[in-house]
Every structure is written in C-alpha cells, then in structure tokens.
C-alpha atoms as a PDB file:
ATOM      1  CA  UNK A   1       0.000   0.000   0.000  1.00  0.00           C
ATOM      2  CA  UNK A   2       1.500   3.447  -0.731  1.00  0.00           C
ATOM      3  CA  UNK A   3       0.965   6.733   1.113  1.00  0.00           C
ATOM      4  CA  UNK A   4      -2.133   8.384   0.881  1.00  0.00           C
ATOM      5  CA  UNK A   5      -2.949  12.026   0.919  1.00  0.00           C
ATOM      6  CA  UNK A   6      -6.713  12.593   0.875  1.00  0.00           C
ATOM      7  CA  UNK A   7      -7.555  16.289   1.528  1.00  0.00           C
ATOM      8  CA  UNK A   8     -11.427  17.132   2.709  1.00  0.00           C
ATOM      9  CA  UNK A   9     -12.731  13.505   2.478  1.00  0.00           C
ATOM     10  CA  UNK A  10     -13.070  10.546   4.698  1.00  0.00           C
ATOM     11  CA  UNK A  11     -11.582   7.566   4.856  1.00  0.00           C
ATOM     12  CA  UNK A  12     -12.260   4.047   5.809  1.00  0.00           C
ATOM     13  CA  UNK A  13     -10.126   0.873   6.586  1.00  0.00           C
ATOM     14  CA  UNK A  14     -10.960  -2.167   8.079  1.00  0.00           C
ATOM     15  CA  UNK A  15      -7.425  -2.664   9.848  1.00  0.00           C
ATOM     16  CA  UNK A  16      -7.692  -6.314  10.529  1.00  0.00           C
ATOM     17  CA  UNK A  17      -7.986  -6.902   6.954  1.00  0.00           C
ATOM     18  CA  UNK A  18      -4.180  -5.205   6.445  1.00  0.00           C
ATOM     19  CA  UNK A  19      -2.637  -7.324   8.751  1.00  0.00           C
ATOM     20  CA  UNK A  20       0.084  -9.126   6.978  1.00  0.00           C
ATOM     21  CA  UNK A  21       2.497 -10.950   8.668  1.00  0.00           C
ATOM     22  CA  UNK A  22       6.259 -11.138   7.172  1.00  0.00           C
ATOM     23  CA  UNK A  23       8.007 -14.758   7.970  1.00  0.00           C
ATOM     24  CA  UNK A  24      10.893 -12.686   9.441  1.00  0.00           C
ATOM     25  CA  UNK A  25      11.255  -9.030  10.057  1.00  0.00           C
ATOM     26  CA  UNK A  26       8.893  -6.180   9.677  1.00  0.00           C
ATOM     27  CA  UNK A  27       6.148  -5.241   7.204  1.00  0.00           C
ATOM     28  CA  UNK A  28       4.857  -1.351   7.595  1.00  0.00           C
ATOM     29  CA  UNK A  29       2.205   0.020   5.491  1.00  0.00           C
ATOM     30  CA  UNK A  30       1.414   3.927   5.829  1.00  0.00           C
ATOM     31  CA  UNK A  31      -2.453   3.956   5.540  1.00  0.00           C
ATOM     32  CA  UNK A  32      -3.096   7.903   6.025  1.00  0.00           C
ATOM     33  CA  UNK A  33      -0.841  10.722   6.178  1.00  0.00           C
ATOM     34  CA  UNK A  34      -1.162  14.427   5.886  1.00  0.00           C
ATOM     35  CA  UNK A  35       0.704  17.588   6.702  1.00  0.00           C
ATOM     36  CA  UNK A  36      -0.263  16.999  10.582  1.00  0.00           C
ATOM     37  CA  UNK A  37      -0.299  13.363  11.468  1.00  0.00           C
ATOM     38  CA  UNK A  38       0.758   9.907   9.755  1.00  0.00           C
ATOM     39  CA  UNK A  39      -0.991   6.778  10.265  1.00  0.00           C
ATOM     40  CA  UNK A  40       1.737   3.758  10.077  1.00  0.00           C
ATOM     41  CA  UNK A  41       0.446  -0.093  10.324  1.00  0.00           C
ATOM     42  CA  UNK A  42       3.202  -2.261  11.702  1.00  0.00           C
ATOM     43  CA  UNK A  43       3.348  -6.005  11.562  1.00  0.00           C
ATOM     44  CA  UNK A  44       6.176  -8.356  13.285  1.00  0.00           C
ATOM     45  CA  UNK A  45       7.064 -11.498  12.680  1.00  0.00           C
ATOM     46  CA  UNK A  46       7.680 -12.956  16.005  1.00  0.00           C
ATOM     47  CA  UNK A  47      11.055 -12.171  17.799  1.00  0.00           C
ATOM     48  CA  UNK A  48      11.535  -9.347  15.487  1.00  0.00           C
ATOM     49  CA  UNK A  49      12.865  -5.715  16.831  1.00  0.00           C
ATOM     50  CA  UNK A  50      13.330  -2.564  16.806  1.00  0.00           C
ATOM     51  CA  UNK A  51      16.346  -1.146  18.376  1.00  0.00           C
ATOM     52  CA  UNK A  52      16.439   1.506  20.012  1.00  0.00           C
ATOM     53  CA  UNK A  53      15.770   5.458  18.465  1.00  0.00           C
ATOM     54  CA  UNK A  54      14.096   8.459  19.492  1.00  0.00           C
ATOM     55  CA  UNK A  55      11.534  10.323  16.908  1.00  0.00           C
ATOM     56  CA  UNK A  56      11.172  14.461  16.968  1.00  0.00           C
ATOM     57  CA  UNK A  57       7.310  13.520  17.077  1.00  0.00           C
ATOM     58  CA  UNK A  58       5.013  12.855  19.536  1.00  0.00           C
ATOM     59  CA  UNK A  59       3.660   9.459  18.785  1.00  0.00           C
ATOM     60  CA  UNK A  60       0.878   7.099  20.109  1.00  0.00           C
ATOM     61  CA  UNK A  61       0.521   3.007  19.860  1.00  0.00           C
ATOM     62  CA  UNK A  62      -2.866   1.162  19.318  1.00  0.00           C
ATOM     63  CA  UNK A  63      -2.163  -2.465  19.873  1.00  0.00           C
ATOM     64  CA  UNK A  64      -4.185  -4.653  17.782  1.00  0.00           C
ATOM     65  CA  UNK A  65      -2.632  -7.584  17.907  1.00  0.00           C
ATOM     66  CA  UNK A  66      -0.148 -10.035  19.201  1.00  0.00           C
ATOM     67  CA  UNK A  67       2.298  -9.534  21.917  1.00  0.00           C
ATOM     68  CA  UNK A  68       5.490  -7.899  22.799  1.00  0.00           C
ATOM     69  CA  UNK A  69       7.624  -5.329  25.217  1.00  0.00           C
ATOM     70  CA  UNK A  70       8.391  -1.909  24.132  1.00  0.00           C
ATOM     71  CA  UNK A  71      10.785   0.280  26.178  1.00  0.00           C
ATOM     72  CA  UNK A  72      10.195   3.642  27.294  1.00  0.00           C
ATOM     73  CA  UNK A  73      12.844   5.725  28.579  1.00  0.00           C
ATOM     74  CA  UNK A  74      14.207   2.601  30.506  1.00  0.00           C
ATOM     75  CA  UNK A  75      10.105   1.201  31.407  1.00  0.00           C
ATOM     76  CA  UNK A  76       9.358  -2.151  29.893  1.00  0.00           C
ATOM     77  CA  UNK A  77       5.418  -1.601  29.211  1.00  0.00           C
ATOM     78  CA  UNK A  78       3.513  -4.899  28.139  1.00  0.00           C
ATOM     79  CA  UNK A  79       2.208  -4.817  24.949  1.00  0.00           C
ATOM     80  CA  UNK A  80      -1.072  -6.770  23.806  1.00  0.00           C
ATOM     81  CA  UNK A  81      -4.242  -6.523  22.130  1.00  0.00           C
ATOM     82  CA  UNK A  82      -5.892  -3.256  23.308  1.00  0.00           C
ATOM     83  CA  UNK A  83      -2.774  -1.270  24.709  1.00  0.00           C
ATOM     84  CA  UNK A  84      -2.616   2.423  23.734  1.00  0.00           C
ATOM     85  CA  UNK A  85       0.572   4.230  24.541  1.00  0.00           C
ATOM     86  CA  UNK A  86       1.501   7.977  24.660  1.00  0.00           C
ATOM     87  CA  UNK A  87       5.339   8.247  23.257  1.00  0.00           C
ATOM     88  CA  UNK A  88       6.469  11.849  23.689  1.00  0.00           C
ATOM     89  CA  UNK A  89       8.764  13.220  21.186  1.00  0.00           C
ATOM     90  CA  UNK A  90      12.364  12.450  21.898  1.00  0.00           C
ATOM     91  CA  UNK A  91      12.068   9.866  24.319  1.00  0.00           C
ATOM     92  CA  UNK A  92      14.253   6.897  23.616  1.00  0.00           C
ATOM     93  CA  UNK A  93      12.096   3.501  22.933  1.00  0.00           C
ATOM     94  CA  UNK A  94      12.542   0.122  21.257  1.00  0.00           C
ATOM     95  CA  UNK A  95      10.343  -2.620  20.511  1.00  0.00           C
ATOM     96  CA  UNK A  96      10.467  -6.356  20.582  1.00  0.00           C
ATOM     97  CA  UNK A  97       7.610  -9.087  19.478  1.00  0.00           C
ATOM     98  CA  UNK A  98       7.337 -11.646  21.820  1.00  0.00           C
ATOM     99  CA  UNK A  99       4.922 -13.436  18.998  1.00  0.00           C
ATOM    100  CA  UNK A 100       3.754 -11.805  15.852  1.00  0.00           C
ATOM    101  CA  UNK A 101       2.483  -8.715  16.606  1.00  0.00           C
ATOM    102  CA  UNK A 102       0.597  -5.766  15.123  1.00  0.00           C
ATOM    103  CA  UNK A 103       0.279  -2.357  16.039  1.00  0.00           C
ATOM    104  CA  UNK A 104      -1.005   1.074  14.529  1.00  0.00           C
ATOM    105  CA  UNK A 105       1.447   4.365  15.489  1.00  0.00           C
ATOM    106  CA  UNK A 106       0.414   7.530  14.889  1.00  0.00           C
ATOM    107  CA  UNK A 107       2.900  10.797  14.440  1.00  0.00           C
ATOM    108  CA  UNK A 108       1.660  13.995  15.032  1.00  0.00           C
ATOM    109  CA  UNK A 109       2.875  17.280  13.839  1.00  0.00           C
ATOM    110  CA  UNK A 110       6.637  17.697  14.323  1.00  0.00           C
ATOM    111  CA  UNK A 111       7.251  19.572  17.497  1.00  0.00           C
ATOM    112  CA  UNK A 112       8.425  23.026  16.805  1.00  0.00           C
ATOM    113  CA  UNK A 113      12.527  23.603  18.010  1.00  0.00           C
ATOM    114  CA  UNK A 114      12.985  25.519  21.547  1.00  0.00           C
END
C-alpha cells in the first residue's frame, strides 16, 4: 500500500484486513498521512525488533494484535491486544515481538525547536 494524501474527504479501513504478517522481520504500510499526522500499520514477525531510536514527534501506539515489550525511557510496558501508549517526542524507545504482533502508530505534527 503506498501513502495516501486525501484532503477534505473521509476515509475508511478495516485494519484487521491489512494485517500481513512477514516470515521474518517487519512489514509497515502507511495507511493515512497528511501535513499533521501519519498513520503507520506495523506487523512483526515474532522475535523481530526494533532497536532503540528516538523520533522528533510525539507518537501514540494502538495495539491490535499479538504480543510484545516496548521500552520507554528505561520502562518495559507490556504490549497486547488493546494497549494504547503515549510516546512523547524524543524519548528513547525500542520494541520487541514476543509473537507476531501488530500495532497502529500515529505521528503527530513535528514539534516546533525551543
């Protein structure tokens, strides 16, 4: 699926439907994006992960499903079907699946420099 910029209209998905599961690794699909926010689905393969990195964006995580750990700024937080996490912009985090695992993350508008 490529990016989509849809100005004015609505748009509907049925998530579940997108979930694709690589044997090994990670698949990422942007659904939405637009000069405020994007909308990224992520699928793991189990025991895949992210090292660690820190985004100029404030970001949130809809867990949909699967299982794994992401870390925080040094908190493991559980992750599993239903979770919803609050990432603030430049706070370090990585992510590991446990089993395969699927999740939705959403970047807001770039936070302006201080």
């Amino acid at each position: 699926m490529t990016a989509q910029i849809i100005t004015h209209q609505s748009l509907v998905i049925q998530l579940q439907k997108q979930i694709e599961y690589p044997s090994t690794g990670i698949l990422s699909k942007v659904i939405f994006q637009d000069k405020a926010c994007q909308y990224t689905l992520f699928c793991l393969a189990a025991n895949s992960e992210i090292s660690e990195h820190t985004s100029t964006r404030n970001a949130t995580i809809n867990v949909l499903d699967g299982k794994g750990t992401l870390t925080l700024s040094g908190e493991d937080i559980a992750l599993e079907t239903g979770v919803f996490v609050l990432m603030p912009a430049n706070a370090p985090h990585a992510l590991k699946a446990e089993e395969n695992l699927t999740f939705l993350l959403t970047l807001s508008e770039k936070v302006a420099d201080s």
